[in-house]
Protein backbone atom coordinates (compact mmCIF):
# COMPACT_ATOMS: atom_id res chain seq x y z
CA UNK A 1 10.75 18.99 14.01
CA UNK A 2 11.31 15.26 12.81
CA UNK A 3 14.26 13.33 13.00
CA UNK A 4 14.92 10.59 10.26
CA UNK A 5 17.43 7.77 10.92
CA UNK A 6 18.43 5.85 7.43
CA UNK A 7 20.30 2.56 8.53
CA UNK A 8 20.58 1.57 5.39
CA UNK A 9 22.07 4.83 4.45
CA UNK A 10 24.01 5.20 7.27
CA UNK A 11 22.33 8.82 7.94
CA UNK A 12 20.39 10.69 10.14
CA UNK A 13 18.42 13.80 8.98
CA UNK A 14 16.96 16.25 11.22
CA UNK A 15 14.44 18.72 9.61
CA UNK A 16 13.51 21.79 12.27
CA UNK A 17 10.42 22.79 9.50
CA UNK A 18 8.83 22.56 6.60
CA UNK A 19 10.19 25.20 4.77
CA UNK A 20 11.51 25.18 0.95
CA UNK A 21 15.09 24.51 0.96
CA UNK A 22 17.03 26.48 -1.32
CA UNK A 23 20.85 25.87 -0.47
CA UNK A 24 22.52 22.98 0.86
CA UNK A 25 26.19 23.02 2.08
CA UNK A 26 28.83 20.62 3.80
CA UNK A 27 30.08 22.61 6.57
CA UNK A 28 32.39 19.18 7.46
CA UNK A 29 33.22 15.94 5.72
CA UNK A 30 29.43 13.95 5.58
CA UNK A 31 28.06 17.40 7.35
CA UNK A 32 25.13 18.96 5.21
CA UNK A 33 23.18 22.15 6.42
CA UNK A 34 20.16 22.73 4.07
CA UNK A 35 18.75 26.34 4.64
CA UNK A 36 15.30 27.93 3.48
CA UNK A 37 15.37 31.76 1.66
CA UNK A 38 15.64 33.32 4.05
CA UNK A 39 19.19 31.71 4.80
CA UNK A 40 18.09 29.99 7.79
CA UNK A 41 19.19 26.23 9.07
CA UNK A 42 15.95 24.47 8.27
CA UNK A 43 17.81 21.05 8.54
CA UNK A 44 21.01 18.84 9.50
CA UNK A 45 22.15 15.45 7.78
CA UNK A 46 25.00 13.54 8.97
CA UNK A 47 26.34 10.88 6.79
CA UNK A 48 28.55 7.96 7.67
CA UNK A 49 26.79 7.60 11.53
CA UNK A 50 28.08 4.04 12.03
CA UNK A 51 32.10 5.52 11.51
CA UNK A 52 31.22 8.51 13.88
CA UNK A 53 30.70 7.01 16.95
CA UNK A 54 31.67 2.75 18.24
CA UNK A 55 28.74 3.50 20.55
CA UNK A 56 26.18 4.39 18.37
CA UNK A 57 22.63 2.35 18.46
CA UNK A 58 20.28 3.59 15.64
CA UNK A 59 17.73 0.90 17.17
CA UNK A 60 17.58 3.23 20.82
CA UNK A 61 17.74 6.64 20.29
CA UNK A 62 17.03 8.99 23.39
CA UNK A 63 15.82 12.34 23.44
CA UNK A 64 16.32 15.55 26.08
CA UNK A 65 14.46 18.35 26.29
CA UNK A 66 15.20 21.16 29.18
């Protein structure tokens, strides 16, 4: 899995594998799901992070696993 932040894009990408994408759709305004052929969620991009949240630091980002 890797996580890309774009601060000069104002995005963040998350990409669960490596798989080819074949479809991409916005399931919300600046919400993309890109899925592999098999129809599966292979990756997330959210647009416009810096309107999405007034407490949002792309310079600290912190990560939970359970």
């Amino acid at each position: 899995m890797k996580l890309h932040v774009d601060k000069e894009a104002d995005a963040l990408y998350l990409r669960l594998d490596a798989s080819v994408i074949t479809e991409s759709e916005e399931i919300s305004p600046g919400v993309v799901l890109d899925y592999n052929e098999s129809n599966e969620v292979v990756g997330v991009e959210i647009l416009h992070l810096s309107q999405r949240s007034n407490e949002l630091n792309l310079s600290s980002l912190e990560f939970e696993t359970v």
